[in-house]
C-alpha atoms as a PDB file:
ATOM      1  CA  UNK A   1    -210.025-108.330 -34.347  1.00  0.00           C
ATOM      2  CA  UNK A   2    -206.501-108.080 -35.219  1.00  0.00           C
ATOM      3  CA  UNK A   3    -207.024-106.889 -39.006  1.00  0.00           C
ATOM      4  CA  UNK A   4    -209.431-104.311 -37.931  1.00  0.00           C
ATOM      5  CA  UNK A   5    -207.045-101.697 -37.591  1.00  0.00           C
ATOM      6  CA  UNK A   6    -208.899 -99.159 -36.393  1.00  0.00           C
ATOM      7  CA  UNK A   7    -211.713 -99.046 -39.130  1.00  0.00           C
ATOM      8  CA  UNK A   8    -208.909 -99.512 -41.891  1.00  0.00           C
ATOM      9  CA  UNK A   9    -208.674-103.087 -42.353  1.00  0.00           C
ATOM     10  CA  UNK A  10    -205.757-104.967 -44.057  1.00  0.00           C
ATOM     11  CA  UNK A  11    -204.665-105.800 -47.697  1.00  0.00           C
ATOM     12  CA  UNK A  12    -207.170-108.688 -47.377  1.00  0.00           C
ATOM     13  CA  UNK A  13    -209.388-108.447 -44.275  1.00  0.00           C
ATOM     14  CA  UNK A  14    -211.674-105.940 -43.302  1.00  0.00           C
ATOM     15  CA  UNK A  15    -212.771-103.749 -46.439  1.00  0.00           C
ATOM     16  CA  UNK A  16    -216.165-102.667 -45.093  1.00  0.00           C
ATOM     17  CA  UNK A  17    -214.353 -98.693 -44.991  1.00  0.00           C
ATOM     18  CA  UNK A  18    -213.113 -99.441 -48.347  1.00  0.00           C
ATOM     19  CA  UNK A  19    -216.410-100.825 -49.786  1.00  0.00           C
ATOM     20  CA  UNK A  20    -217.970 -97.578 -48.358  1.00  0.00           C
ATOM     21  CA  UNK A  21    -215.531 -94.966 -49.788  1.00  0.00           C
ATOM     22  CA  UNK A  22    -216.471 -96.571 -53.344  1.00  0.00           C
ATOM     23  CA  UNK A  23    -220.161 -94.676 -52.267  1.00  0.00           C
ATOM     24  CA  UNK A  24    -219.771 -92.011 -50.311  1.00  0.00           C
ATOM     25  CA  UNK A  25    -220.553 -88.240 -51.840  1.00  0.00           C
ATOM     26  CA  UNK A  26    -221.113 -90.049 -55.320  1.00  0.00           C
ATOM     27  CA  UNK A  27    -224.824 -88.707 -55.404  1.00  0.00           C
ATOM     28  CA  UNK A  28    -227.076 -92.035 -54.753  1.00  0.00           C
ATOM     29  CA  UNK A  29    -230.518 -91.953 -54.708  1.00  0.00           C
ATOM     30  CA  UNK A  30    -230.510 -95.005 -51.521  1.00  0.00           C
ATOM     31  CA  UNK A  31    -228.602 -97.911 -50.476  1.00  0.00           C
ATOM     32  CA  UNK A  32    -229.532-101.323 -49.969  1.00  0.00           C
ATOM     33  CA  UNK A  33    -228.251-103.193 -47.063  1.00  0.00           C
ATOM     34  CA  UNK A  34    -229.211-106.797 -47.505  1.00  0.00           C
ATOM     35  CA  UNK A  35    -228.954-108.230 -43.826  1.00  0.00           C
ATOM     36  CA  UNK A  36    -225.971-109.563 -42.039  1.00  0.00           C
ATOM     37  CA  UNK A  37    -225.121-105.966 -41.542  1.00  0.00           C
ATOM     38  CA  UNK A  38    -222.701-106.079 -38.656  1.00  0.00           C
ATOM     39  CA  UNK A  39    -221.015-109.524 -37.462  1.00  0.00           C
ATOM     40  CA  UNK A  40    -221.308-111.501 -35.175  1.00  0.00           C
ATOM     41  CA  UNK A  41    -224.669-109.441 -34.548  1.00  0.00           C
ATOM     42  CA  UNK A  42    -225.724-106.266 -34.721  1.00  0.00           C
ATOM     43  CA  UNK A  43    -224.946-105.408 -31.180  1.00  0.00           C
ATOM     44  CA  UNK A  44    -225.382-101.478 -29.860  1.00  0.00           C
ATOM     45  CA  UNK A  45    -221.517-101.573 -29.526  1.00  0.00           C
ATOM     46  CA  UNK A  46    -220.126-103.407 -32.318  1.00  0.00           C
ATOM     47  CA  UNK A  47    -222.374-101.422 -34.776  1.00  0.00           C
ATOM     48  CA  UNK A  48    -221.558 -98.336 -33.621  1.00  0.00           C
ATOM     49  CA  UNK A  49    -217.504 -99.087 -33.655  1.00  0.00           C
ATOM     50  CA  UNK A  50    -217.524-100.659 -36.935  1.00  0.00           C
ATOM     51  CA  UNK A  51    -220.170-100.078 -38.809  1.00  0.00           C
ATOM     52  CA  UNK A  52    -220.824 -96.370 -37.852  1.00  0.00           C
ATOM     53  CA  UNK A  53    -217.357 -95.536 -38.931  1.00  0.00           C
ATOM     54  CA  UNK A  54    -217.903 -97.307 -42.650  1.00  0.00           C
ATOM     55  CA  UNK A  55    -221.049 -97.995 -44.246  1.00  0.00           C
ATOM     56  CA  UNK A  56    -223.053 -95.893 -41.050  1.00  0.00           C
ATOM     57  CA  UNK A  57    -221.904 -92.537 -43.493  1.00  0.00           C
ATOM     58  CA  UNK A  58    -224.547 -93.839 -46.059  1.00  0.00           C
ATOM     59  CA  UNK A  59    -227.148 -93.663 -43.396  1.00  0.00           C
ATOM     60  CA  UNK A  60    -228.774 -90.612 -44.231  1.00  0.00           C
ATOM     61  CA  UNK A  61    -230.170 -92.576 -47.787  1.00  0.00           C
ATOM     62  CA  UNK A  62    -229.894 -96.163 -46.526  1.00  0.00           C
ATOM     63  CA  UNK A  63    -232.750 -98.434 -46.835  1.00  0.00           C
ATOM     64  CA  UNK A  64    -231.672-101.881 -44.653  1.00  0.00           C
ATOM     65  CA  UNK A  65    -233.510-105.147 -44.115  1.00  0.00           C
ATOM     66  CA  UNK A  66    -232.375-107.106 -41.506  1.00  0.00           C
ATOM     67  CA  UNK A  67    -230.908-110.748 -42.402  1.00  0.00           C
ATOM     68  CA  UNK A  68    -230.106-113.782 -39.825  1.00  0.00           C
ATOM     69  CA  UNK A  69    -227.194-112.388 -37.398  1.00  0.00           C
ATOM     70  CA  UNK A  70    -229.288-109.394 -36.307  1.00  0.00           C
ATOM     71  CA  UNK A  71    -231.700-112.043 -34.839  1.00  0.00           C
ATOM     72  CA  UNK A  72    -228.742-113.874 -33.383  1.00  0.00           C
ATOM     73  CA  UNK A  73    -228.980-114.356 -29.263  1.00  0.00           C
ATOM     74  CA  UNK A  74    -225.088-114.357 -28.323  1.00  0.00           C
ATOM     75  CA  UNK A  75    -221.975-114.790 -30.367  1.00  0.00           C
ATOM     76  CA  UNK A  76    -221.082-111.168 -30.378  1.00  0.00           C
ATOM     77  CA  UNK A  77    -220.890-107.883 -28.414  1.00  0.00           C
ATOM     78  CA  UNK A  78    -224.596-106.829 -27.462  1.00  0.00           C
ATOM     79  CA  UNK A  79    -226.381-109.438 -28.880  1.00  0.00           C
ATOM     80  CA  UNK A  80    -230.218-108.961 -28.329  1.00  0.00           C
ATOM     81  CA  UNK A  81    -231.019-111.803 -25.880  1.00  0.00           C
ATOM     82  CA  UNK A  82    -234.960-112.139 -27.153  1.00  0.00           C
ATOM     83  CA  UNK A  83    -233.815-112.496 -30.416  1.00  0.00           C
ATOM     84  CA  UNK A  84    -235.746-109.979 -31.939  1.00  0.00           C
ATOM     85  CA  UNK A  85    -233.085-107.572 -33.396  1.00  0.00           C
ATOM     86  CA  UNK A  86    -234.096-104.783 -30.975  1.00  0.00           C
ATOM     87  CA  UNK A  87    -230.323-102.995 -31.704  1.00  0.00           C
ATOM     88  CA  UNK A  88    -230.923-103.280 -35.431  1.00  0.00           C
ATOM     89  CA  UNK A  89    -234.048-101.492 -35.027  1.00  0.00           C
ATOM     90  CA  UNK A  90    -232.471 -98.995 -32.739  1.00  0.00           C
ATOM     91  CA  UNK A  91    -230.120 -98.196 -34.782  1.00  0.00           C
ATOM     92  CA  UNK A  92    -231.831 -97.609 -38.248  1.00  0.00           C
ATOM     93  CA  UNK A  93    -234.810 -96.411 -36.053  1.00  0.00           C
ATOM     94  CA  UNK A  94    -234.669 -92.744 -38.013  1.00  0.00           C
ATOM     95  CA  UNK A  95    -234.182 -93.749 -41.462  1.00  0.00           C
ATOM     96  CA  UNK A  96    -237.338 -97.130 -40.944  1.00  0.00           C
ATOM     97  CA  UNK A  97    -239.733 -94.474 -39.420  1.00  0.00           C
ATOM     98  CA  UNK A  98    -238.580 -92.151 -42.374  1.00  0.00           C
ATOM     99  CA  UNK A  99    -240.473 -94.518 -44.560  1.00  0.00           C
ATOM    100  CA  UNK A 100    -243.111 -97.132 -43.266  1.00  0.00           C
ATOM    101  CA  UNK A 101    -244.342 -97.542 -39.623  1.00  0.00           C
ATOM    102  CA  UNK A 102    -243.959-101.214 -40.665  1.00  0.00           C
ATOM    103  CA  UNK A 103    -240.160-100.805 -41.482  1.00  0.00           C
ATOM    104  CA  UNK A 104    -239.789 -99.957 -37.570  1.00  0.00           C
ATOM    105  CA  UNK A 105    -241.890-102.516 -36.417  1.00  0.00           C
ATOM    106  CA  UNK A 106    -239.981-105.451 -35.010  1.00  0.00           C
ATOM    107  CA  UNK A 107    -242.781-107.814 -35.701  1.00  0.00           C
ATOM    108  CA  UNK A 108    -242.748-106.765 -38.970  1.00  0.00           C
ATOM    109  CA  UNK A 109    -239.588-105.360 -40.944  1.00  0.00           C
ATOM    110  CA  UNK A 110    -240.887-104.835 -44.100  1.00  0.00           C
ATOM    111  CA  UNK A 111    -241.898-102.111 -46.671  1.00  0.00           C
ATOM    112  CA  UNK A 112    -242.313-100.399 -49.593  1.00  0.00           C
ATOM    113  CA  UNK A 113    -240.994 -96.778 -51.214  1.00  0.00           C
ATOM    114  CA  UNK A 114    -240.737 -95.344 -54.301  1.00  0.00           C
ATOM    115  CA  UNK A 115    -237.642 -94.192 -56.074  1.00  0.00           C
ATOM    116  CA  UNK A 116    -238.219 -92.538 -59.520  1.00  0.00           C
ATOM    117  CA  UNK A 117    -239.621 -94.774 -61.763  1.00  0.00           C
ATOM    118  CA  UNK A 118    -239.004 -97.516 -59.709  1.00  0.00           C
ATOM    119  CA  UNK A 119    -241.170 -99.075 -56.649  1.00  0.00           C
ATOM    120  CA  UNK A 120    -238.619-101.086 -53.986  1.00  0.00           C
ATOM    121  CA  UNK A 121    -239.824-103.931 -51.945  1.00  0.00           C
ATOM    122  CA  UNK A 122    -238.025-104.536 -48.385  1.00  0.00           C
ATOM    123  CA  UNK A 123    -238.826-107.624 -47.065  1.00  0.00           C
ATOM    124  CA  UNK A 124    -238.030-109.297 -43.943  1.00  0.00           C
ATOM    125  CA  UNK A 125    -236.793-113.330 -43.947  1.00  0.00           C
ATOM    126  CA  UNK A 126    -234.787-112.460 -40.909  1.00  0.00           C
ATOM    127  CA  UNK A 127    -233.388-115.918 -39.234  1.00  0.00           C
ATOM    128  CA  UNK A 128    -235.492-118.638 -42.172  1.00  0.00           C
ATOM    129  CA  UNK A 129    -238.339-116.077 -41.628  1.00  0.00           C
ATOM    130  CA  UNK A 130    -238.443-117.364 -38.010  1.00  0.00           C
ATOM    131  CA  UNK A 131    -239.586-114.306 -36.349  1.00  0.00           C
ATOM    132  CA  UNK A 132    -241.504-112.873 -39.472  1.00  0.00           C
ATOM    133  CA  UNK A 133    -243.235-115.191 -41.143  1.00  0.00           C
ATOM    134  CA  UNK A 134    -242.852-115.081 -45.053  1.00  0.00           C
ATOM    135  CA  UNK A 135    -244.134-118.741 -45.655  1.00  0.00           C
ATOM    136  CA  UNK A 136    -247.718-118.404 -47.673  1.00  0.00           C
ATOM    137  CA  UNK A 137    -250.751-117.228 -46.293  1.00  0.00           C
ATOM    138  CA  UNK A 138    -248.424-115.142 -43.821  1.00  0.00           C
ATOM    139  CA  UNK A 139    -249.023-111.337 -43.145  1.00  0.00           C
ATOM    140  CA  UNK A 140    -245.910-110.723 -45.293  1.00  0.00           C
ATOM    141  CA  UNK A 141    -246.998-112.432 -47.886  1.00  0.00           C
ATOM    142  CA  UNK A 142    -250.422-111.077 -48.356  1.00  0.00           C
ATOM    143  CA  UNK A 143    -249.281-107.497 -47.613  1.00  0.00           C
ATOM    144  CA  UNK A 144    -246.737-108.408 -50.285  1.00  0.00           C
ATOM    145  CA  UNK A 145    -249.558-109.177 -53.125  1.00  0.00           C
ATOM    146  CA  UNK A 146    -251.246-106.281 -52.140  1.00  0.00           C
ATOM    147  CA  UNK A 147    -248.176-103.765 -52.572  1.00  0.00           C
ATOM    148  CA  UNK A 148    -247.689-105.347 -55.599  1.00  0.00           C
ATOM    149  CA  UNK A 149    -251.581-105.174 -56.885  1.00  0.00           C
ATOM    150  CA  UNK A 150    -251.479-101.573 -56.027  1.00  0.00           C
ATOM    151  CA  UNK A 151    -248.426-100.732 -57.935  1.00  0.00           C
ATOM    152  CA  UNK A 152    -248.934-102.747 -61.502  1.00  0.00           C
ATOM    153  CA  UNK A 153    -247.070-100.143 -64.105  1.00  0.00           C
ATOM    154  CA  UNK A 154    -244.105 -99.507 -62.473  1.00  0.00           C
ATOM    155  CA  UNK A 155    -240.632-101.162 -62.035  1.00  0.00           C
ATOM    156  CA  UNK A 156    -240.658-103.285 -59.134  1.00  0.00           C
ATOM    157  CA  UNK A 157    -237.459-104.041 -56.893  1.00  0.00           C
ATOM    158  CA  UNK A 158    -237.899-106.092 -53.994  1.00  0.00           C
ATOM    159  CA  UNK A 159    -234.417-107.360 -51.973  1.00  0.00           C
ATOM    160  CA  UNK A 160    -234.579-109.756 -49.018  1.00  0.00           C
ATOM    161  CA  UNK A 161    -231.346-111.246 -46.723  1.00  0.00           C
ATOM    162  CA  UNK A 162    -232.103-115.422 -47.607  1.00  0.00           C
ATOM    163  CA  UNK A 163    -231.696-115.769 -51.750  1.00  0.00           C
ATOM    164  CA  UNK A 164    -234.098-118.715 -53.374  1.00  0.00           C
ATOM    165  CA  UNK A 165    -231.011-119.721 -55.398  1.00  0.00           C
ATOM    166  CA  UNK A 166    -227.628-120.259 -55.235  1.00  0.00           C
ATOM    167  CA  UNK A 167    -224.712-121.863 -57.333  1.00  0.00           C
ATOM    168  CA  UNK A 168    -222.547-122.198 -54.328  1.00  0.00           C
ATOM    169  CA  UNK A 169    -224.460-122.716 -51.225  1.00  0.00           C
ATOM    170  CA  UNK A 170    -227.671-124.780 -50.974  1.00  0.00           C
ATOM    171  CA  UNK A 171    -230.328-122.672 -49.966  1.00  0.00           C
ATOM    172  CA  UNK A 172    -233.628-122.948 -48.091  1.00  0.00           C
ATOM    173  CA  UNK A 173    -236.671-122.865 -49.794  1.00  0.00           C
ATOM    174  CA  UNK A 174    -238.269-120.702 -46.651  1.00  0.00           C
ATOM    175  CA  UNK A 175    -238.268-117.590 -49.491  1.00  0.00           C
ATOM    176  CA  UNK A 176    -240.311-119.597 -52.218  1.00  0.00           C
ATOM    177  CA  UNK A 177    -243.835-118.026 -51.660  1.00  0.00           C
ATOM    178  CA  UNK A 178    -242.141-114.639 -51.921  1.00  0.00           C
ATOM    179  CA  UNK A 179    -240.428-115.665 -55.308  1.00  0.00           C
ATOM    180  CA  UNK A 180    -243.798-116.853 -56.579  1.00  0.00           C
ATOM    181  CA  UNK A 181    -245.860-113.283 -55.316  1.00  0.00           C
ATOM    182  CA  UNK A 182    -243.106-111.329 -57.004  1.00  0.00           C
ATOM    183  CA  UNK A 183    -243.137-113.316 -60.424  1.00  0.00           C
ATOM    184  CA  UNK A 184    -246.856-113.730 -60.333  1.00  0.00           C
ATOM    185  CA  UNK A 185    -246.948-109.344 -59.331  1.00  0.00           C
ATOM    186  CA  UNK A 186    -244.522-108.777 -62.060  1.00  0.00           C
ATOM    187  CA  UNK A 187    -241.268-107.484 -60.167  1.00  0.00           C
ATOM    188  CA  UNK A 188    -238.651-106.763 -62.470  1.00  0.00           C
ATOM    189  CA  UNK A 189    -235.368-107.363 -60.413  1.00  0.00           C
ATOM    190  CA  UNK A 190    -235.029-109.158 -56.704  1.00  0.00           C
ATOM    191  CA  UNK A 191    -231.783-108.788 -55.070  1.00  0.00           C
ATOM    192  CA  UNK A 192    -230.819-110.991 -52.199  1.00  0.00           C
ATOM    193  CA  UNK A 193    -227.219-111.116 -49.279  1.00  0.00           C
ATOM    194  CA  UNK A 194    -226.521-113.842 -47.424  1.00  0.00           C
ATOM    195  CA  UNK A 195    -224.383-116.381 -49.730  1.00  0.00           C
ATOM    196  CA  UNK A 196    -220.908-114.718 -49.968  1.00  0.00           C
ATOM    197  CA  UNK A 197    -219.946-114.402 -53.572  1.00  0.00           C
ATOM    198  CA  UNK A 198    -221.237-112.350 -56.094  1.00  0.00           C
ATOM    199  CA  UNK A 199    -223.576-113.634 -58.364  1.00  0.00           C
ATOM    200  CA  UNK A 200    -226.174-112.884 -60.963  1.00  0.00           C
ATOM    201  CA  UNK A 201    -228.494-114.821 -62.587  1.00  0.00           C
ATOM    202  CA  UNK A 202    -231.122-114.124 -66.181  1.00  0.00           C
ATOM    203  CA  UNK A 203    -234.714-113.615 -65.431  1.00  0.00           C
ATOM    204  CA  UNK A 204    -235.822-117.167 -64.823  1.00  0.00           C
ATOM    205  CA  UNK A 205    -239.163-118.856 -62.798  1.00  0.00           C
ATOM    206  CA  UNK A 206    -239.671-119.326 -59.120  1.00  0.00           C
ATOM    207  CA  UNK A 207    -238.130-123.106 -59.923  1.00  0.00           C
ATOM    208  CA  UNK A 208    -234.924-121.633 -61.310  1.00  0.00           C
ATOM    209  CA  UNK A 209    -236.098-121.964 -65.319  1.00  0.00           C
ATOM    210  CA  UNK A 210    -235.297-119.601 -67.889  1.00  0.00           C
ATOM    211  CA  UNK A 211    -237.546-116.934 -68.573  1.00  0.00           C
ATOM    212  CA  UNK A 212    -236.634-114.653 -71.289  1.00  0.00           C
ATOM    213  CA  UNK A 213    -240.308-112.785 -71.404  1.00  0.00           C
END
Protein backbone atom coordinates (compact mmCIF):
# COMPACT_ATOMS: atom_id res chain seq x y z
CA UNK A 1 0.00 0.00 0.00
CA UNK A 2 1.68 3.13 -0.79
CA UNK A 3 1.11 4.89 2.76
CA UNK A 4 2.32 1.88 4.52
CA UNK A 5 5.72 2.91 4.71
CA UNK A 6 7.22 0.24 6.12
CA UNK A 7 4.99 -0.15 9.33
CA UNK A 8 5.11 3.79 9.77
CA UNK A 9 2.22 4.99 7.97
CA UNK A 10 1.61 8.64 6.83
CA UNK A 11 0.29 11.93 8.43
CA UNK A 12 -3.17 10.45 7.67
CA UNK A 13 -3.06 6.78 6.60
CA UNK A 14 -1.88 3.94 8.34
CA UNK A 15 -1.72 4.66 12.25
CA UNK A 16 -2.11 1.05 13.40
CA UNK A 17 2.00 1.52 14.78
CA UNK A 18 0.92 4.72 16.17
CA UNK A 19 -2.32 3.46 17.84
CA UNK A 20 -0.04 0.72 19.35
CA UNK A 21 2.80 2.91 20.76
CA UNK A 22 -0.13 4.79 22.75
CA UNK A 23 -0.11 0.96 24.68
CA UNK A 24 2.86 -0.53 24.65
CA UNK A 25 4.98 -0.93 28.19
CA UNK A 26 2.10 1.23 29.85
CA UNK A 27 1.28 -1.76 32.29
CA UNK A 28 -2.29 -3.17 30.94
CA UNK A 29 -3.94 -5.78 32.46
CA UNK A 30 -5.32 -7.16 28.50
CA UNK A 31 -6.34 -5.80 25.30
CA UNK A 32 -9.36 -6.11 23.42
CA UNK A 33 -9.25 -6.61 19.77
CA UNK A 34 -12.76 -6.30 18.47
CA UNK A 35 -12.56 -8.15 14.97
CA UNK A 36 -11.53 -6.78 11.66
CA UNK A 37 -8.07 -7.20 12.97
CA UNK A 38 -5.99 -7.20 9.83
CA UNK A 39 -7.50 -5.98 6.31
CA UNK A 40 -8.47 -7.24 3.72
CA UNK A 41 -8.30 -10.57 5.92
CA UNK A 42 -6.35 -11.90 8.29
CA UNK A 43 -4.10 -13.74 5.96
CA UNK A 44 -0.75 -15.71 7.45
CA UNK A 45 1.23 -13.02 5.47
CA UNK A 46 -0.46 -9.84 5.78
CA UNK A 47 -0.82 -10.37 9.60
CA UNK A 48 2.44 -11.13 10.18
CA UNK A 49 3.86 -7.93 8.01
CA UNK A 50 1.51 -5.54 9.42
CA UNK A 51 0.02 -6.45 12.22
CA UNK A 52 2.98 -8.31 13.93
CA UNK A 53 5.03 -5.21 13.64
CA UNK A 54 2.11 -2.90 15.48
CA UNK A 55 -0.55 -4.09 17.59
CA UNK A 56 1.18 -8.04 17.41
CA UNK A 57 3.63 -6.33 20.52
CA UNK A 58 0.41 -6.41 22.73
CA UNK A 59 0.13 -10.08 22.11
CA UNK A 60 1.48 -11.39 25.12
CA UNK A 61 -1.97 -9.77 27.11
CA UNK A 62 -4.28 -9.63 24.09
CA UNK A 63 -7.63 -11.09 24.27
CA UNK A 64 -9.12 -10.96 20.32
CA UNK A 65 -12.48 -12.00 18.91
CA UNK A 66 -12.61 -12.40 15.48
CA UNK A 67 -15.08 -9.99 13.41
CA UNK A 68 -16.25 -10.39 9.54
CA UNK A 69 -12.87 -10.04 7.35
CA UNK A 70 -11.17 -12.91 9.20
CA UNK A 71 -14.01 -15.10 7.73
CA UNK A 72 -13.50 -13.43 4.38
CA UNK A 73 -12.64 -16.12 1.33
CA UNK A 74 -10.38 -13.81 -1.03
CA UNK A 75 -9.84 -10.10 -1.21
CA UNK A 76 -6.50 -10.18 0.46
CA UNK A 77 -3.13 -11.96 0.85
CA UNK A 78 -3.83 -15.54 2.40
CA UNK A 79 -7.28 -15.44 2.70
CA UNK A 80 -8.64 -18.75 4.27
CA UNK A 81 -10.51 -20.31 1.30
CA UNK A 82 -13.17 -22.37 3.72
CA UNK A 83 -13.96 -19.38 5.30
CA UNK A 84 -13.43 -20.38 8.64
CA UNK A 85 -10.65 -17.97 9.85
CA UNK A 86 -8.13 -20.83 10.17
CA UNK A 87 -5.05 -17.92 10.04
CA UNK A 88 -6.81 -15.95 12.75
CA UNK A 89 -6.82 -18.91 14.85
CA UNK A 90 -3.27 -19.69 13.97
CA UNK A 91 -2.13 -16.81 14.82
CA UNK A 92 -3.67 -16.01 18.32
CA UNK A 93 -3.48 -19.87 18.77
CA UNK A 94 -1.13 -19.28 22.15
CA UNK A 95 -2.83 -16.53 23.78
CA UNK A 96 -6.94 -18.52 22.89
CA UNK A 97 -5.52 -21.82 24.37
CA UNK A 98 -4.06 -19.56 27.24
CA UNK A 99 -7.62 -19.11 28.27
CA UNK A 100 -10.61 -21.35 27.04
CA UNK A 101 -10.35 -24.49 24.80
CA UNK A 102 -13.43 -22.79 23.28
CA UNK A 103 -11.47 -19.52 22.43
CA UNK A 104 -9.31 -21.90 20.00
CA UNK A 105 -12.03 -23.67 18.67
CA UNK A 106 -12.95 -22.53 15.19
CA UNK A 107 -16.47 -23.69 15.57
CA UNK A 108 -16.70 -21.81 18.43
CA UNK A 109 -14.65 -18.50 19.23
CA UNK A 110 -15.92 -17.58 22.30
CA UNK A 111 -15.11 -17.27 26.08
CA UNK A 112 -14.91 -16.08 29.27
CA UNK A 113 -11.90 -14.82 31.87
CA UNK A 114 -11.64 -12.97 34.73
CA UNK A 115 -9.76 -9.77 35.27
CA UNK A 116 -9.87 -8.36 38.87
CA UNK A 117 -13.10 -7.53 39.79
CA UNK A 118 -14.30 -7.80 36.53
CA UNK A 119 -15.62 -11.03 34.46
CA UNK A 120 -15.06 -10.40 30.34
CA UNK A 121 -17.27 -12.00 27.83
CA UNK A 122 -15.67 -12.79 24.21
CA UNK A 123 -18.10 -13.59 21.90
CA UNK A 124 -18.00 -14.62 18.42
CA UNK A 125 -20.61 -12.87 15.60
CA UNK A 126 -17.90 -13.47 13.09
CA UNK A 127 -19.41 -12.78 9.35
CA UNK A 128 -23.61 -11.92 10.80
CA UNK A 129 -22.81 -14.92 13.11
CA UNK A 130 -22.69 -17.02 9.89
CA UNK A 131 -20.27 -19.56 10.96
CA UNK A 132 -21.12 -19.31 14.79
CA UNK A 133 -24.40 -19.07 15.41
CA UNK A 134 -25.41 -16.33 18.04
CA UNK A 135 -29.18 -16.15 16.95
CA UNK A 136 -31.38 -17.61 20.13
CA UNK A 137 -31.50 -20.99 21.15
CA UNK A 138 -27.85 -21.25 19.58
CA UNK A 139 -24.89 -22.91 21.52
CA UNK A 140 -23.54 -19.36 22.01
CA UNK A 141 -26.31 -18.17 23.33
CA UNK A 142 -27.11 -20.71 25.92
CA UNK A 143 -23.43 -21.07 26.93
CA UNK A 144 -23.76 -17.29 27.17
CA UNK A 145 -26.73 -17.44 29.96
CA UNK A 146 -24.94 -19.92 31.64
CA UNK A 147 -21.53 -17.87 32.02
CA UNK A 148 -23.55 -15.27 33.03
CA UNK A 149 -25.80 -17.39 35.73
CA UNK A 150 -22.58 -18.60 37.12
CA UNK A 151 -21.01 -15.29 37.60
CA UNK A 152 -24.06 -13.00 39.18
CA UNK A 153 -21.90 -10.50 41.65
CA UNK A 154 -19.37 -9.45 39.57
CA UNK A 155 -18.80 -6.79 36.81
CA UNK A 156 -19.55 -8.21 33.59
CA UNK A 157 -17.81 -7.09 30.20
CA UNK A 158 -18.71 -8.83 27.21
CA UNK A 159 -17.30 -7.25 23.55
CA UNK A 160 -18.32 -8.74 20.20
CA UNK A 161 -17.13 -7.48 16.34
CA UNK A 162 -21.14 -6.62 14.93
CA UNK A 163 -22.58 -3.62 17.46
CA UNK A 164 -26.68 -3.78 17.98
CA UNK A 165 -26.60 0.01 17.48
CA UNK A 166 -25.28 2.55 15.58
CA UNK A 167 -25.80 6.38 14.87
CA UNK A 168 -23.98 6.16 11.63
CA UNK A 169 -24.33 2.88 10.00
CA UNK A 170 -27.51 0.75 10.06
CA UNK A 171 -26.82 -2.31 11.71
CA UNK A 172 -28.08 -5.90 11.69
CA UNK A 173 -30.10 -7.11 14.26
CA UNK A 174 -28.13 -10.74 13.98
CA UNK A 175 -26.59 -9.58 17.72
CA UNK A 176 -30.12 -8.96 19.39
CA UNK A 177 -30.45 -12.27 21.43
CA UNK A 178 -26.98 -11.54 22.78
CA UNK A 179 -28.06 -7.91 23.83
CA UNK A 180 -31.12 -9.37 25.52
CA UNK A 181 -28.88 -12.45 27.55
CA UNK A 182 -26.50 -9.73 28.63
CA UNK A 183 -29.24 -7.17 29.92
CA UNK A 184 -31.40 -9.92 31.25
CA UNK A 185 -27.61 -11.53 33.06
CA UNK A 186 -26.85 -8.11 34.23
CA UNK A 187 -23.55 -7.15 32.21
CA UNK A 188 -22.43 -3.88 33.09
CA UNK A 189 -20.58 -2.61 29.87
CA UNK A 190 -20.61 -4.34 26.12
CA UNK A 191 -18.15 -3.02 23.76
CA UNK A 192 -18.47 -3.67 20.09
CA UNK A 193 -15.80 -2.80 16.40
CA UNK A 194 -17.01 -2.90 13.25
CA UNK A 195 -18.73 0.68 12.50
CA UNK A 196 -15.74 3.08 12.08
CA UNK A 197 -16.20 6.02 14.36
CA UNK A 198 -16.04 6.23 17.85
CA UNK A 199 -18.99 6.18 19.74
CA UNK A 200 -20.56 5.74 23.12
CA UNK A 201 -23.81 5.43 24.18
CA UNK A 202 -25.76 5.60 28.23
CA UNK A 203 -26.91 2.34 29.57
CA UNK A 204 -30.10 1.86 27.62
CA UNK A 205 -32.46 -1.56 26.71
CA UNK A 206 -31.87 -4.17 24.09
CA UNK A 207 -34.38 -1.74 21.85
CA UNK A 208 -32.05 1.23 22.25
CA UNK A 209 -34.24 2.96 25.38
CA UNK A 210 -32.80 4.70 28.16
CA UNK A 211 -32.02 2.90 31.13
CA UNK A 212 -30.64 4.83 33.92
CA UNK A 213 -31.03 1.78 36.66
Amino acid sequence: HQFFNNGNGSTTYCHQKWTSDLMVNQGLAAVLPLGDNQYVCSGASELAGSYDPSWGRLNSIARPIPGNHEYYTSRGAGCDPTGFALPYFQYFANQLAAVSPSASDPTKGYYSYDIGDWHLIALNTGENCAKVDCRAGSPQEQWLKADLAAHPNVCTLAYFHYPRFSSKTQVTRYTQALWDALYSGGADVVFSGHVHQYERFAPQTPTGAPDAA
